[in-house]
Structure formats: C-alpha cells, structure tokens
Protein backbone atom coordinates (compact mmCIF):
# COMPACT_ATOMS: atom_id res chain seq x y z
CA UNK A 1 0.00 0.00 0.00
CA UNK A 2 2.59 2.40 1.02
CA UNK A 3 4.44 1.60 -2.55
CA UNK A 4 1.47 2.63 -4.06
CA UNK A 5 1.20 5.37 -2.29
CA UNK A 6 4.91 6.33 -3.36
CA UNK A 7 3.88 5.61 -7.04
CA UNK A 8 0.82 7.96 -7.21
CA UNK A 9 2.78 10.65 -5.95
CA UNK A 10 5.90 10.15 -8.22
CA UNK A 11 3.03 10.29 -10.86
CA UNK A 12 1.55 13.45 -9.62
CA UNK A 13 4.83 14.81 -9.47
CA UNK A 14 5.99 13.87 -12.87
CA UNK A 15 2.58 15.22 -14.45
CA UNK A 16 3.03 18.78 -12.47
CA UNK A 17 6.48 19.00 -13.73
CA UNK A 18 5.52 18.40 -17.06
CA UNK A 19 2.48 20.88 -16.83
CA UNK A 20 4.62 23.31 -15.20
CA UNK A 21 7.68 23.23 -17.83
CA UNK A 22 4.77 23.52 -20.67
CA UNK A 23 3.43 26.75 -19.24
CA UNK A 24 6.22 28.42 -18.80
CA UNK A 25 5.84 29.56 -23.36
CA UNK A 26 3.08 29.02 -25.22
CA UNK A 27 3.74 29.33 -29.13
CA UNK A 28 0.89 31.11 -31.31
CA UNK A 29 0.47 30.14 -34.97
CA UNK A 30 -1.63 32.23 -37.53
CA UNK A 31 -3.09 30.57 -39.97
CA UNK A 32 -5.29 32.19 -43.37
CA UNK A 33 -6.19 30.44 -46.04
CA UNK A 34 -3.53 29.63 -47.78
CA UNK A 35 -0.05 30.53 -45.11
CA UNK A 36 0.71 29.80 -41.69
CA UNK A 37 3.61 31.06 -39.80
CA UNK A 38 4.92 31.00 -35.66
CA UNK A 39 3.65 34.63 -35.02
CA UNK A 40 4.79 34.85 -31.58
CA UNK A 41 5.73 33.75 -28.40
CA UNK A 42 4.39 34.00 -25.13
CA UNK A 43 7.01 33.66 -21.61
CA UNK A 44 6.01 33.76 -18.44
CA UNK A 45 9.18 33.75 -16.26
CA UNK A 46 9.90 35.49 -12.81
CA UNK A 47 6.40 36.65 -12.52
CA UNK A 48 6.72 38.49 -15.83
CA UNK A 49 4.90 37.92 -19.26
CA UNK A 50 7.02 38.47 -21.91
CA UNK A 51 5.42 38.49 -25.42
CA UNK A 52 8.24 38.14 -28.37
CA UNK A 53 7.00 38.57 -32.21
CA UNK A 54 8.94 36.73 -34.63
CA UNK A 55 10.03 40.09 -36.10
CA UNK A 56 12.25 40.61 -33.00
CA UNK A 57 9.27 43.09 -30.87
CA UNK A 58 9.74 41.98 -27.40
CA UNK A 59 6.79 43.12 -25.46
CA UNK A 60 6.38 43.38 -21.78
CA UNK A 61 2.96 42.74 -20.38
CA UNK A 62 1.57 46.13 -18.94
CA UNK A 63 0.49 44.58 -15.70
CA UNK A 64 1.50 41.82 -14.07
CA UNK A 65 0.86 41.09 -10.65
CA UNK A 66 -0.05 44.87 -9.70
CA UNK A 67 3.44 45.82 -10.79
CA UNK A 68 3.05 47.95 -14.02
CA UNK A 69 5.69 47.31 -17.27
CA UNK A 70 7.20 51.08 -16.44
CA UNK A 71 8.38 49.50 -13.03
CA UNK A 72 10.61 47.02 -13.93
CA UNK A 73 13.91 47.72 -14.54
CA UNK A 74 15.13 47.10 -18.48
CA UNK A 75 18.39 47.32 -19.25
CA UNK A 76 20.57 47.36 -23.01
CA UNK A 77 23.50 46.41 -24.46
CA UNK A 78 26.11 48.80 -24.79
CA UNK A 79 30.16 49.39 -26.03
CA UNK A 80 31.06 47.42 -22.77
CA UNK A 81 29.25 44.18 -23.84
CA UNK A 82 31.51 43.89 -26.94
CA UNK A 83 30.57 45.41 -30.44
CA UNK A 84 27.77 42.91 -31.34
CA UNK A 85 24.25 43.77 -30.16
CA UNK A 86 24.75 47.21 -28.88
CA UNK A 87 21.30 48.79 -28.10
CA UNK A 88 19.46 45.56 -27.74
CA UNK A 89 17.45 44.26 -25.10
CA UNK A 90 20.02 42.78 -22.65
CA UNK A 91 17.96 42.29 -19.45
CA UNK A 92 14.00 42.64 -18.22
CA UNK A 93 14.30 42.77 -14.59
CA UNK A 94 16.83 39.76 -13.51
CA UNK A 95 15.85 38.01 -16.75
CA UNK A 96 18.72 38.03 -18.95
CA UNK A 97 18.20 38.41 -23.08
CA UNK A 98 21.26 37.11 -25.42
CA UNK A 99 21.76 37.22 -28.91
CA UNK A 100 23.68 34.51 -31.51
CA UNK A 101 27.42 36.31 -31.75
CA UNK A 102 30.32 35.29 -33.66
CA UNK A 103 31.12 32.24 -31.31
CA UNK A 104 27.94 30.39 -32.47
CA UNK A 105 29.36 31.24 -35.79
CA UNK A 106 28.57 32.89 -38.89
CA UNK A 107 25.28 31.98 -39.94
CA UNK A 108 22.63 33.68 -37.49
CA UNK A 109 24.64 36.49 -36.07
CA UNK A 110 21.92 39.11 -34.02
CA UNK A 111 19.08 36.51 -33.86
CA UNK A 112 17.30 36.16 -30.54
CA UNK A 113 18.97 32.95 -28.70
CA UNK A 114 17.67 32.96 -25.74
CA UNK A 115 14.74 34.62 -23.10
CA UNK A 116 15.49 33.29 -19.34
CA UNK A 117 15.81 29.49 -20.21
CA UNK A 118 14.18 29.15 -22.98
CA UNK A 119 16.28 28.59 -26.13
CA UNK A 120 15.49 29.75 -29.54
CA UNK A 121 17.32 27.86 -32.63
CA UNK A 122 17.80 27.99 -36.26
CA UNK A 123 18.77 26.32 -39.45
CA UNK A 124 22.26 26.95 -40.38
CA UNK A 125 24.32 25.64 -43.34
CA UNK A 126 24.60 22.34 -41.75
CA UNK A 127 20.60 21.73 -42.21
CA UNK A 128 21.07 21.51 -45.83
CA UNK A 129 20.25 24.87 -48.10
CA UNK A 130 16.65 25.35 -48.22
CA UNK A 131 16.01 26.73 -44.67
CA UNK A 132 19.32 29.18 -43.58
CA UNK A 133 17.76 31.48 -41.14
CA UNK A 134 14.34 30.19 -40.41
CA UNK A 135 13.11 29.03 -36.78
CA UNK A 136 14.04 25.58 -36.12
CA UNK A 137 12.84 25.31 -32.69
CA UNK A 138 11.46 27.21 -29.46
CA UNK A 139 12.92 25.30 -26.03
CA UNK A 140 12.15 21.67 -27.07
CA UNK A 141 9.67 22.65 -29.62
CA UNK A 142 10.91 21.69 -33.09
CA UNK A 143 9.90 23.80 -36.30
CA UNK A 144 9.92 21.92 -39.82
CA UNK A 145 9.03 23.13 -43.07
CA UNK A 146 8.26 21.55 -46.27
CA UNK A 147 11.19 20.76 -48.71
CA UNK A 148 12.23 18.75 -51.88
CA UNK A 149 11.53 15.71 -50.40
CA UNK A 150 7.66 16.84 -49.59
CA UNK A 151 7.38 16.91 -53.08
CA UNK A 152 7.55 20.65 -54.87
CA UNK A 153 4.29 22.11 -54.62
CA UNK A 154 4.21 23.41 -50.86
CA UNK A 155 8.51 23.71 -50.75
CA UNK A 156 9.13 26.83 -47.99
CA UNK A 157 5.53 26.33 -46.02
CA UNK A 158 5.32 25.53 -42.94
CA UNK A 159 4.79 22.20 -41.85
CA UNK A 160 4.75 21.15 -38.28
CA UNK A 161 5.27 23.15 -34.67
CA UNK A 162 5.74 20.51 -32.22
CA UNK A 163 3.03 17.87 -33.11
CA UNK A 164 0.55 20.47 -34.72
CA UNK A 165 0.99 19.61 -38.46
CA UNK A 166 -0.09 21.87 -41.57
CA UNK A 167 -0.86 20.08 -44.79
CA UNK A 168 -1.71 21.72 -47.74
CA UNK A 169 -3.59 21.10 -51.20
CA UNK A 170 -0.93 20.55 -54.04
CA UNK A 171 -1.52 19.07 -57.49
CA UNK A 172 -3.36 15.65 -57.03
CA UNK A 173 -6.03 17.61 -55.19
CA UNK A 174 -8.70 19.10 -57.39
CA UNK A 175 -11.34 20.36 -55.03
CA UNK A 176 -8.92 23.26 -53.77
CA UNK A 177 -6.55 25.43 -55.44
CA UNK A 178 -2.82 24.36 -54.81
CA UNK A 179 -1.28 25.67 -51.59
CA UNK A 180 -4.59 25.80 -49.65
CA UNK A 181 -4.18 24.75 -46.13
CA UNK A 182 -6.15 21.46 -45.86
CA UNK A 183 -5.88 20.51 -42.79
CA UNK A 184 -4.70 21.83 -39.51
CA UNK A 185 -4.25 18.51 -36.63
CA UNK A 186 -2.57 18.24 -33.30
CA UNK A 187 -3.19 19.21 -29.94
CA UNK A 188 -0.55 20.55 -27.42
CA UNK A 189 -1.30 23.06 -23.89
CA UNK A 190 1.85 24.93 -25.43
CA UNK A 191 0.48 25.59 -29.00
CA UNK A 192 -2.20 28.16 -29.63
CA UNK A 193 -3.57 28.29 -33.70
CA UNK A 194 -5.43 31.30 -34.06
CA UNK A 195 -7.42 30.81 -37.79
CA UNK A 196 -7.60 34.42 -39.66
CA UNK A 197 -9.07 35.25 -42.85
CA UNK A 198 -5.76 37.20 -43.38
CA UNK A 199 -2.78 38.56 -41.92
CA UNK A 200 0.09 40.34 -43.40
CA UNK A 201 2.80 38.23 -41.93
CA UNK A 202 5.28 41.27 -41.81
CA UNK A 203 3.80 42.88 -39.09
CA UNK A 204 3.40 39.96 -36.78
C-alpha cells in the first residue's frame, strides 16, 4: 500500500512537472487560407509575461501582478558588452536576453537565442540549403518546413510546430486550389492556432 502510495505521488509529481515546464511559453500560430507562420511567443518567467513577435518586438505585459511594465527595470546592451548587439534588449528585470554572436558562428549572427531558459534555434548551413535562417525550434519545440523531399508544390511552407501539423492542397487535389491549407491537426497546452481570414505576416 505504502508503494502505491509512493507511485501515485511520483506520478503526480511527474505530471506537475511536465504541466509546469509547458506553461512556462506558449507558441501562437496564424493561420489564413492559404499561409501559416509561428507569429509569436508567449514567456512567463519570474512573474513576468514576456510576449516576443517573430520580427524581434519583445513586449512586456503592462500589468503583471499589480506591478506595471514602467516599473521594472530594463536594461541594453552597450560598447562594454563587446561590439555585437549594442542597443538591444540585454535584461527585463533579472531576466537576462542574449543574442547569436560570432562564437555560435557565422550563420545567425543578431538573432534572438535565448529569453530566461528558454532557447530559440535555427537552421544553419549544416541543415542543408533550403532553410538558412528560419526558426528551427522554441525550447524543445521543433519547427519543420516543407522541402524537396515533400514533393515541390508546398517547398518553404510551414509544416509542423511541435506535433501540430499543416498540410496543404498541391496538385493531385482538385477540389482546392494548390497551396490551400487542408488541414490543420494536433493538440498541445503549449500551441495556440489562431485561424484568420488574413494577416500580413510582416507585421506579426
């Protein structure tokens, strides 16, 4: 009995953990018709709520816990940090921002690497050519897009955020028009798809 006992609460442990590792981003797809892209990210670390476009806008939550934005201290980069990311975003209270530099080498130089703990990563040159530069995964979240190998009609799209998948209409379909999304399936607590009839993607 008192194994059991042990059991169920190594269970209820586990689960919390899990639960509680999940919450701490949630990443926000918009879909339209025919395009979907990661539009954002949403942190909650140190009591803060930290929303991050894919652009690079880092936004902090007005009000969180009583304490308005304009109270916590945000610091930047500057000449003493070294020459790379002068005027960025460096801290938001005792949460530290970093940047890819020259020792992660050449390929994604300025991107956003990291918010607290969470981990932002990219293709590079050893991904193969067709994605330098995109988002390859959030924390533990991986990022895929459709390539040669998809066949050639949806090549660039995106394809799957964690185990949300996008599939699209390509040439043997003849109730849609090619590159309509079909189909939108998965389910994760970290994943929010918001459907839009449109969205101009450069000012997410």
């Amino acid at each position: 009995m008192i194994r059991k006992l042990f059991i169920l609460l190594a269970l209820i442990f586990s689960v919390t953990y899990i639960c509680n590792a999940q919450g701490r981003y949630k990443i926000n797809i918009n879909a339209s018709n025919n395009k979907a892209i990661v539009s954002s990210v949403d942190i909650a670390a140190n009591n803060t709520n930290i929303c991050v476009s894919m652009r690079g806008k880092i936004i902090i939550d007005p009000n969180i816990g009583g304490q308005p934005a304009g109270d916590i201290a945000v610091t930047y980069y500057d000449q003493f940090d070294g020459p790379n990311n002068i005027g960025k975003l460096k801290a938001i209270g005792d949460i530290a921002v970093t940047y890819y530099d020259q020792y992660d080498g050449p390929d994604n130089i300025g991107k956003l690497k990291s918010i607290d703990k969470l981990i932002f990563t990219y293709y590079d040159r050893f991904d193969g050519p067709d994605n330098p530069g995109r988002l390859k995964a959030i924390g533990n979240t991986k990022i895929t897009y459709y390539d040669k190998y998809d066949g050639f009609d949806n090549i660039g799209k995106l394809k799957a955020v964690g185990n949300v998948t996008i599939t699209y209409y390509d040439r043997f379909d003849t109730s849609e028009a090619m590159g309509v999304i079909k189909q939108i399936n998965g389910n994760s607590p970290n994943i929010n798809v918001y459907r839009l009839q449109g969205f101009n993607a450069d000012n997410n």
